[in-house]
PDB file of N, CA and C in Angstrom:
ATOM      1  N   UNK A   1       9.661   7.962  35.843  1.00  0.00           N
ATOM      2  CA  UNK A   1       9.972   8.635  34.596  1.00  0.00           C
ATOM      3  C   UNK A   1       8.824   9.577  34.235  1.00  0.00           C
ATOM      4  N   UNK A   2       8.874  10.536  33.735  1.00  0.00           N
ATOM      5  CA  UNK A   2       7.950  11.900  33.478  1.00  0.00           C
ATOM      6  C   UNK A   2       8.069  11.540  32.117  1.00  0.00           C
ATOM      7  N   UNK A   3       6.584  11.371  31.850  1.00  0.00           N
ATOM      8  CA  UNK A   3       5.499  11.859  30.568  1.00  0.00           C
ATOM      9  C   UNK A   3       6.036  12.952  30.210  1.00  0.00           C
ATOM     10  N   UNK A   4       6.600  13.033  28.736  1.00  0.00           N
ATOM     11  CA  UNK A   4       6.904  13.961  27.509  1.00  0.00           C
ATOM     12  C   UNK A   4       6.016  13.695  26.380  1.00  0.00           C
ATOM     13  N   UNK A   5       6.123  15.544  25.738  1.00  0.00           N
ATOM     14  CA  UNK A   5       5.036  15.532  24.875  1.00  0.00           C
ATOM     15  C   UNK A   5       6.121  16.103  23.627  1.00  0.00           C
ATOM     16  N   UNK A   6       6.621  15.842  22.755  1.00  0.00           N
ATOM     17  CA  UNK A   6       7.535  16.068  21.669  1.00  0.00           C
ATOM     18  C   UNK A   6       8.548  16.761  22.159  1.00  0.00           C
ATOM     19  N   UNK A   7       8.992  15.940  23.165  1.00  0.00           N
ATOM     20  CA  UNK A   7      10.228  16.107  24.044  1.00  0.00           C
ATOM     21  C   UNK A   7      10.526  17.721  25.040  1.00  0.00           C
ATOM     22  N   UNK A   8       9.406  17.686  25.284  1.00  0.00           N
ATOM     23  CA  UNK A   8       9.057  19.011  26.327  1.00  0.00           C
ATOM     24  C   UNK A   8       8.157  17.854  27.146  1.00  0.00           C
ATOM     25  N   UNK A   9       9.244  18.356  28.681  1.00  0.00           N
ATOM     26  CA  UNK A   9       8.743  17.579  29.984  1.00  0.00           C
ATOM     27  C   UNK A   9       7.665  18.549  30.600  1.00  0.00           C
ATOM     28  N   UNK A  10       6.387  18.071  31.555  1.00  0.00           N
ATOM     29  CA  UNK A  10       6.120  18.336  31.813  1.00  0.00           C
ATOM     30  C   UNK A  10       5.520  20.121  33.026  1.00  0.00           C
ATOM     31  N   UNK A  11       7.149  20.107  33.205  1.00  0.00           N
ATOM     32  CA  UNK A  11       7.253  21.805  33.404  1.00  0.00           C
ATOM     33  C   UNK A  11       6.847  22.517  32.460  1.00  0.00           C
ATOM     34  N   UNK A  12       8.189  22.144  31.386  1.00  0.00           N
ATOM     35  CA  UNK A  12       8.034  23.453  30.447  1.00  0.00           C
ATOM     36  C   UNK A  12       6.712  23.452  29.902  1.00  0.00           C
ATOM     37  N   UNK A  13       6.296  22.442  29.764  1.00  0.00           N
ATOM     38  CA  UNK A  13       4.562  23.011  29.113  1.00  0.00           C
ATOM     39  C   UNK A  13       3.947  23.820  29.730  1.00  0.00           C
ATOM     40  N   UNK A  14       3.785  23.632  31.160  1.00  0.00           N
ATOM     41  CA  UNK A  14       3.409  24.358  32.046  1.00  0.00           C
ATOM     42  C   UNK A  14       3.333  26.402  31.676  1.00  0.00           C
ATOM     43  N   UNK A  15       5.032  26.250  31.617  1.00  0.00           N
ATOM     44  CA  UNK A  15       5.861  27.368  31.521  1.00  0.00           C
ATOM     45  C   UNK A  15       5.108  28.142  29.809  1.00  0.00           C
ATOM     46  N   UNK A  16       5.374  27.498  28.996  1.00  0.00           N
ATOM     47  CA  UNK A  16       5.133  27.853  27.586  1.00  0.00           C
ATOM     48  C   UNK A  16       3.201  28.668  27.755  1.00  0.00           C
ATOM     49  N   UNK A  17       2.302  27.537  28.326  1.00  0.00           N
ATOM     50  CA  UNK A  17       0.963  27.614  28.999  1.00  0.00           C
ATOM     51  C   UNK A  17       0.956  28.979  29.836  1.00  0.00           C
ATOM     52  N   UNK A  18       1.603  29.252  30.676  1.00  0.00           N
ATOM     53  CA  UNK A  18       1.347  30.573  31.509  1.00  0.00           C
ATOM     54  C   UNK A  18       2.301  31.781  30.675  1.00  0.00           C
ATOM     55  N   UNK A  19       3.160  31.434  29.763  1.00  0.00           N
ATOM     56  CA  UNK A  19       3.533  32.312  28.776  1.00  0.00           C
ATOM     57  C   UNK A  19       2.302  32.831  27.651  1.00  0.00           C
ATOM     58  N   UNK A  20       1.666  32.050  27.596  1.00  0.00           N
ATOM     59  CA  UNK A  20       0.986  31.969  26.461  1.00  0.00           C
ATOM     60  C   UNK A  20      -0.395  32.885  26.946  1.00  0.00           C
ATOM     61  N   UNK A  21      -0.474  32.905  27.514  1.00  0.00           N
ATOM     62  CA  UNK A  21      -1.564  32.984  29.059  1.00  0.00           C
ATOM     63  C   UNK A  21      -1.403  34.578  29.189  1.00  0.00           C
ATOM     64  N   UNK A  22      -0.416  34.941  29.377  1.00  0.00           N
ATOM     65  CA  UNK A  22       0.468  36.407  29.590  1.00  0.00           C
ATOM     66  C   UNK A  22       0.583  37.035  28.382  1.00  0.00           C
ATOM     67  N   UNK A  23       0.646  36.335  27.508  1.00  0.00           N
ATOM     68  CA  UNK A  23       0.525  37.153  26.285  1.00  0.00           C
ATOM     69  C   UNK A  23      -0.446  37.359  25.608  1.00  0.00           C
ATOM     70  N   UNK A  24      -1.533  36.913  25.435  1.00  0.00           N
ATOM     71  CA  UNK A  24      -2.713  36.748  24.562  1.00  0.00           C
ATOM     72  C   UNK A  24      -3.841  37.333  25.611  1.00  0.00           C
ATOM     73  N   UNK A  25      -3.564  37.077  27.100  1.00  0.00           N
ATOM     74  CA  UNK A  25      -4.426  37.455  28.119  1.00  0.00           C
ATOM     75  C   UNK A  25      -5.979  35.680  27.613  1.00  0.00           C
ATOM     76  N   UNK A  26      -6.876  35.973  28.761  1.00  0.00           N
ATOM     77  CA  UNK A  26      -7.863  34.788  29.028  1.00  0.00           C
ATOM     78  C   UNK A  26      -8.835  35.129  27.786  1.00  0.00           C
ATOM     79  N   UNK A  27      -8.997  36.373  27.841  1.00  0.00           N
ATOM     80  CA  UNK A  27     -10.249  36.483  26.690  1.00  0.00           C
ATOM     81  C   UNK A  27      -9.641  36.214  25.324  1.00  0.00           C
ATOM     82  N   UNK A  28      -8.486  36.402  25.220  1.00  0.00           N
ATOM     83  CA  UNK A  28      -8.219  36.385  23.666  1.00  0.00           C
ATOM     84  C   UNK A  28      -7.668  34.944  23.202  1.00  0.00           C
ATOM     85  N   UNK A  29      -7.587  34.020  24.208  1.00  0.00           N
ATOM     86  CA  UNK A  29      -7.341  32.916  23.802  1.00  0.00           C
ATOM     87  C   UNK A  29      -7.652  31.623  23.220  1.00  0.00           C
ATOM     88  N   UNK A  30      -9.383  31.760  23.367  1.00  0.00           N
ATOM     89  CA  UNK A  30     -10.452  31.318  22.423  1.00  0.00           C
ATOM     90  C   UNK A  30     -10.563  31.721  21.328  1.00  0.00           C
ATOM     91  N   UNK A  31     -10.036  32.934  20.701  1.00  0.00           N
ATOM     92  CA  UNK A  31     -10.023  34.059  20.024  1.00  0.00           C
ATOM     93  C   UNK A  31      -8.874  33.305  19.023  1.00  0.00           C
ATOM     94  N   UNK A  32      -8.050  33.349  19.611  1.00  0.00           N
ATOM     95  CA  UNK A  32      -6.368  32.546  19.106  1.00  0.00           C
ATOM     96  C   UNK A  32      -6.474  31.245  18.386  1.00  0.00           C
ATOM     97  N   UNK A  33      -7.602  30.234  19.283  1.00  0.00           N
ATOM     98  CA  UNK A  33      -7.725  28.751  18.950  1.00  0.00           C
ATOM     99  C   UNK A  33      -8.307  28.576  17.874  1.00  0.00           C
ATOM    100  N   UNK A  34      -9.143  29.762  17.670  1.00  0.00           N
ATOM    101  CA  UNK A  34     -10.683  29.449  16.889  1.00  0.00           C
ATOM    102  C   UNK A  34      -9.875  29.878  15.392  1.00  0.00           C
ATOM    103  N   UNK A  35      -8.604  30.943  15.510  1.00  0.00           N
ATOM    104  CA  UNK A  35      -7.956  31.114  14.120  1.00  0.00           C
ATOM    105  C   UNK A  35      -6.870  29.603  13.914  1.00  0.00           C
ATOM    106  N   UNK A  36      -6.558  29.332  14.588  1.00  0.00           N
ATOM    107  CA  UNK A  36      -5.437  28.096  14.502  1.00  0.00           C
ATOM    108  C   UNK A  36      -6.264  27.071  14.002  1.00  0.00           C
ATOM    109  N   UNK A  37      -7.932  26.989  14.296  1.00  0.00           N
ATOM    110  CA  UNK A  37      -8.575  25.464  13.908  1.00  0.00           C
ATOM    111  C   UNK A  37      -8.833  26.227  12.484  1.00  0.00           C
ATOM    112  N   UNK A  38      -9.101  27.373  12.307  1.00  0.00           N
ATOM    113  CA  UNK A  38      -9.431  27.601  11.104  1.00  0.00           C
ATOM    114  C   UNK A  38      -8.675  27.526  10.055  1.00  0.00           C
ATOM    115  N   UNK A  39      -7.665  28.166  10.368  1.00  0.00           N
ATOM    116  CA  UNK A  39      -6.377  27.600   9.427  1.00  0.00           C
ATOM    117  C   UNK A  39      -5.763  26.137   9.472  1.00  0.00           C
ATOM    118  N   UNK A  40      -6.078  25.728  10.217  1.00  0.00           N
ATOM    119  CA  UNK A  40      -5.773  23.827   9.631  1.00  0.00           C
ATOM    120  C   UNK A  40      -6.639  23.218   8.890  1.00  0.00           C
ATOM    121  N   UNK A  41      -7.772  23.742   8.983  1.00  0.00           N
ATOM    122  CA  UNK A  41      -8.738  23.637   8.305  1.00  0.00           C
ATOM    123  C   UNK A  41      -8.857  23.511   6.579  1.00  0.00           C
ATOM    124  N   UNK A  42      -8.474  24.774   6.487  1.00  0.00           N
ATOM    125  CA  UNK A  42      -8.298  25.483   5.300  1.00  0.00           C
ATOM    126  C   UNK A  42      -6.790  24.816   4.911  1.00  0.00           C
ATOM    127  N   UNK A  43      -5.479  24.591   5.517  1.00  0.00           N
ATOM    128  CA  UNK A  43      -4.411  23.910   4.959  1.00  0.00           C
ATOM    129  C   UNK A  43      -4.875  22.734   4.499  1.00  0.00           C
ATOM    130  N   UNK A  44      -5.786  21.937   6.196  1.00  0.00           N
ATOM    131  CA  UNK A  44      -6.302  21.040   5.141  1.00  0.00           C
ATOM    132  C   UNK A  44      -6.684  20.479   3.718  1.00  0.00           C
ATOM    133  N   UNK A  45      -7.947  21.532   3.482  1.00  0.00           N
ATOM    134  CA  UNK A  45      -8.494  21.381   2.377  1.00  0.00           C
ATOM    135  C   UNK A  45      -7.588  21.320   1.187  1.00  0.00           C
ATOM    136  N   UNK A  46      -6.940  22.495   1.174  1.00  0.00           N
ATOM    137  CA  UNK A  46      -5.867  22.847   0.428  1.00  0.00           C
ATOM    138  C   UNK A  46      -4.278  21.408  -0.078  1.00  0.00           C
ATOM    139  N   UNK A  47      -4.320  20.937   1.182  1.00  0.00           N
ATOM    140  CA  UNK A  47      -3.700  19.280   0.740  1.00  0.00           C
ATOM    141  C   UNK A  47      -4.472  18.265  -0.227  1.00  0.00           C
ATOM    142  N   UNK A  48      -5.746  18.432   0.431  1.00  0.00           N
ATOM    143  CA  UNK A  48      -6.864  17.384  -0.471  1.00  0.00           C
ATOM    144  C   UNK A  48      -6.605  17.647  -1.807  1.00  0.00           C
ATOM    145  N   UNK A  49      -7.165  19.021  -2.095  1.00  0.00           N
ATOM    146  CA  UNK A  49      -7.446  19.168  -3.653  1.00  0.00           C
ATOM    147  C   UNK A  49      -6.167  19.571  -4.270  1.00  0.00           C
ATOM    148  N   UNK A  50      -5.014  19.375  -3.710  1.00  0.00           N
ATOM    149  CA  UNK A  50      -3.254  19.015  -4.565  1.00  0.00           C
ATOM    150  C   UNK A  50      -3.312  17.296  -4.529  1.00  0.00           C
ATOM    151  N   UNK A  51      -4.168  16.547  -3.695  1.00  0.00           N
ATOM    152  CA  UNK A  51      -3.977  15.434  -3.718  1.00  0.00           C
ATOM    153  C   UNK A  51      -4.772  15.023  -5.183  1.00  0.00           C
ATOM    154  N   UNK A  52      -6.354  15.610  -4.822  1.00  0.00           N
ATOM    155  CA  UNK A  52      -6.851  15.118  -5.929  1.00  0.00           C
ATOM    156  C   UNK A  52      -6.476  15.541  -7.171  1.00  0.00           C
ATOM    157  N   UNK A  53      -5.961  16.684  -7.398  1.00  0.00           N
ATOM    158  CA  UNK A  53      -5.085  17.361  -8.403  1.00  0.00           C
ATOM    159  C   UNK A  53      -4.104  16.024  -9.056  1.00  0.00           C
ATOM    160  N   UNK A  54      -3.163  15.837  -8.371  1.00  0.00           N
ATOM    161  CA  UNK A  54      -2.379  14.413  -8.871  1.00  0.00           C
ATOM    162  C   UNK A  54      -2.798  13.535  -8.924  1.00  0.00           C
ATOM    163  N   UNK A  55      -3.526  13.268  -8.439  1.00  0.00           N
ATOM    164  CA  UNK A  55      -4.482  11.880  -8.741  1.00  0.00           C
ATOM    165  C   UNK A  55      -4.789  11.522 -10.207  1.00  0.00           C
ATOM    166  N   UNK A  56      -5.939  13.000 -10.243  1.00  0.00           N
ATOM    167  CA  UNK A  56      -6.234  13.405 -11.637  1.00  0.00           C
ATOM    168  C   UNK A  56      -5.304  13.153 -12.543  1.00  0.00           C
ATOM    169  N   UNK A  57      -4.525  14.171 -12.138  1.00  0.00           N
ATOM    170  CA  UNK A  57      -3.094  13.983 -13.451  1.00  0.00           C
ATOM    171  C   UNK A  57      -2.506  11.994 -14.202  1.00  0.00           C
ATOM    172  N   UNK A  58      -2.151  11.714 -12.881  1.00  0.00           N
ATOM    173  CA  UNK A  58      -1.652  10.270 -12.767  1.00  0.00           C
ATOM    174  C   UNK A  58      -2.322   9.922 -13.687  1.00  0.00           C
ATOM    175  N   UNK A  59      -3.743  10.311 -13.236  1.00  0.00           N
ATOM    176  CA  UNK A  59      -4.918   8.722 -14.069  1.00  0.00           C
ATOM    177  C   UNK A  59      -5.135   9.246 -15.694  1.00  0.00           C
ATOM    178  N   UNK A  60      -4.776  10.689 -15.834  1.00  0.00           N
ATOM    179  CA  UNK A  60      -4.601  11.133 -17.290  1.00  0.00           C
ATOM    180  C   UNK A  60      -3.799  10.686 -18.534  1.00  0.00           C
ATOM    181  N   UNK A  61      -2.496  10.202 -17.456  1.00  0.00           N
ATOM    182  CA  UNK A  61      -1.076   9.765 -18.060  1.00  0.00           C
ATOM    183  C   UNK A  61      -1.499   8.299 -18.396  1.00  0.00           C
ATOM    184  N   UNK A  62      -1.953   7.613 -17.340  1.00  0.00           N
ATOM    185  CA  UNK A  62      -2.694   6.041 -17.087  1.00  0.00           C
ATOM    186  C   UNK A  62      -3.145   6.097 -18.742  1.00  0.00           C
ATOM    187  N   UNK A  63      -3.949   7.320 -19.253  1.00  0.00           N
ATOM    188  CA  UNK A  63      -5.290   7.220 -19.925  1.00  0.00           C
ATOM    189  C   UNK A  63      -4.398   7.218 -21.251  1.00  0.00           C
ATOM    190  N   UNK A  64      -3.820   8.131 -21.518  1.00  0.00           N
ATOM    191  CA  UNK A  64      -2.512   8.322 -22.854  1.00  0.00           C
ATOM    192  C   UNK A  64      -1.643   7.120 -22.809  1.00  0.00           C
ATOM    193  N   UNK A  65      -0.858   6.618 -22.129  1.00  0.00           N
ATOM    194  CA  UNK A  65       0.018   5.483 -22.628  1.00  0.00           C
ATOM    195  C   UNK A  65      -1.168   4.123 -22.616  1.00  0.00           C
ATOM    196  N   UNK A  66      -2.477   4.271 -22.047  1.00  0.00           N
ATOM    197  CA  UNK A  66      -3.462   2.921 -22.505  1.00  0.00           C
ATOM    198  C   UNK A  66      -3.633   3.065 -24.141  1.00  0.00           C
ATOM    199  N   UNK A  67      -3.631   4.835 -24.519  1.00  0.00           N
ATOM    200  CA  UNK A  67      -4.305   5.037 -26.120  1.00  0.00           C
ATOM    201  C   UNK A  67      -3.214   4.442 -26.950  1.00  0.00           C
ATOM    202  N   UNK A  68      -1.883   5.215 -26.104  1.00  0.00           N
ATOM    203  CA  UNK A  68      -0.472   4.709 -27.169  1.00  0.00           C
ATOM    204  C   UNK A  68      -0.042   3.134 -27.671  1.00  0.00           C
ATOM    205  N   UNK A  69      -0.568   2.595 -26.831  1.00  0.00           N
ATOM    206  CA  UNK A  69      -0.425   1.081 -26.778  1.00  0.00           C
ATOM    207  C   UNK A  69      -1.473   0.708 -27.919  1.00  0.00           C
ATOM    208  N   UNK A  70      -2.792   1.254 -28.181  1.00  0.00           N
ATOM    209  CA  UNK A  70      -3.651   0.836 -28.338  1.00  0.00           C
ATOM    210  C   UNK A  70      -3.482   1.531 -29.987  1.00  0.00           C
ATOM    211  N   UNK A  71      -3.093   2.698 -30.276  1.00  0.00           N
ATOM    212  CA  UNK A  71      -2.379   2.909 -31.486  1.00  0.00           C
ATOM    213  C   UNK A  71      -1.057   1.753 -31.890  1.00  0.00           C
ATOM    214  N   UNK A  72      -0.337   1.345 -31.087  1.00  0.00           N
ATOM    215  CA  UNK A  72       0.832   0.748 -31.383  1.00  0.00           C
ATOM    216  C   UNK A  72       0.636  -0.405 -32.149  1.00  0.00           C
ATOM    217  N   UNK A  73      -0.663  -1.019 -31.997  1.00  0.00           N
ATOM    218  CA  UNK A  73      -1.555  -2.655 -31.830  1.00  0.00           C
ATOM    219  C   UNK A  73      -1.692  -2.211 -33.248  1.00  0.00           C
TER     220      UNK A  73
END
């Protein structure tokens, strides 16, 4: 049985690889990687601080219905 990588068998990677190869040419393909890590990078970050964004929020709401309760008393 042949090793698949998100359901592309081992040819076609191959194939996609010497496509990729042909289009960008050898020099520009370090060139290519170095923008792709950079932009995950940066999406990255960009997830974090929507994460910590809601976080924030959550623990704000947390903070108002502790006061409302605490008015209610």
């Amino acid at each position: 049985m042949q090793a698949t990588l998100l359901f592309i068998s081992g040819g076609e990677i191959f194939f996609v690889l010497l496509a990729v190869l042909l289009l960008f040419g050898a020099k520009k393909i370090p060139e290519v990687a170095r923008g792709l890590g950079k932009g995950l990078k940066e999406f990255k970050k960009v997830s974090n601080e929507i994460k910590k964004e809601i976080t924030e929020e959550t623990e704000i709401v947390k903070d108002f219905k502790d006061i409302k309760e605490t008015f209610k008393k």
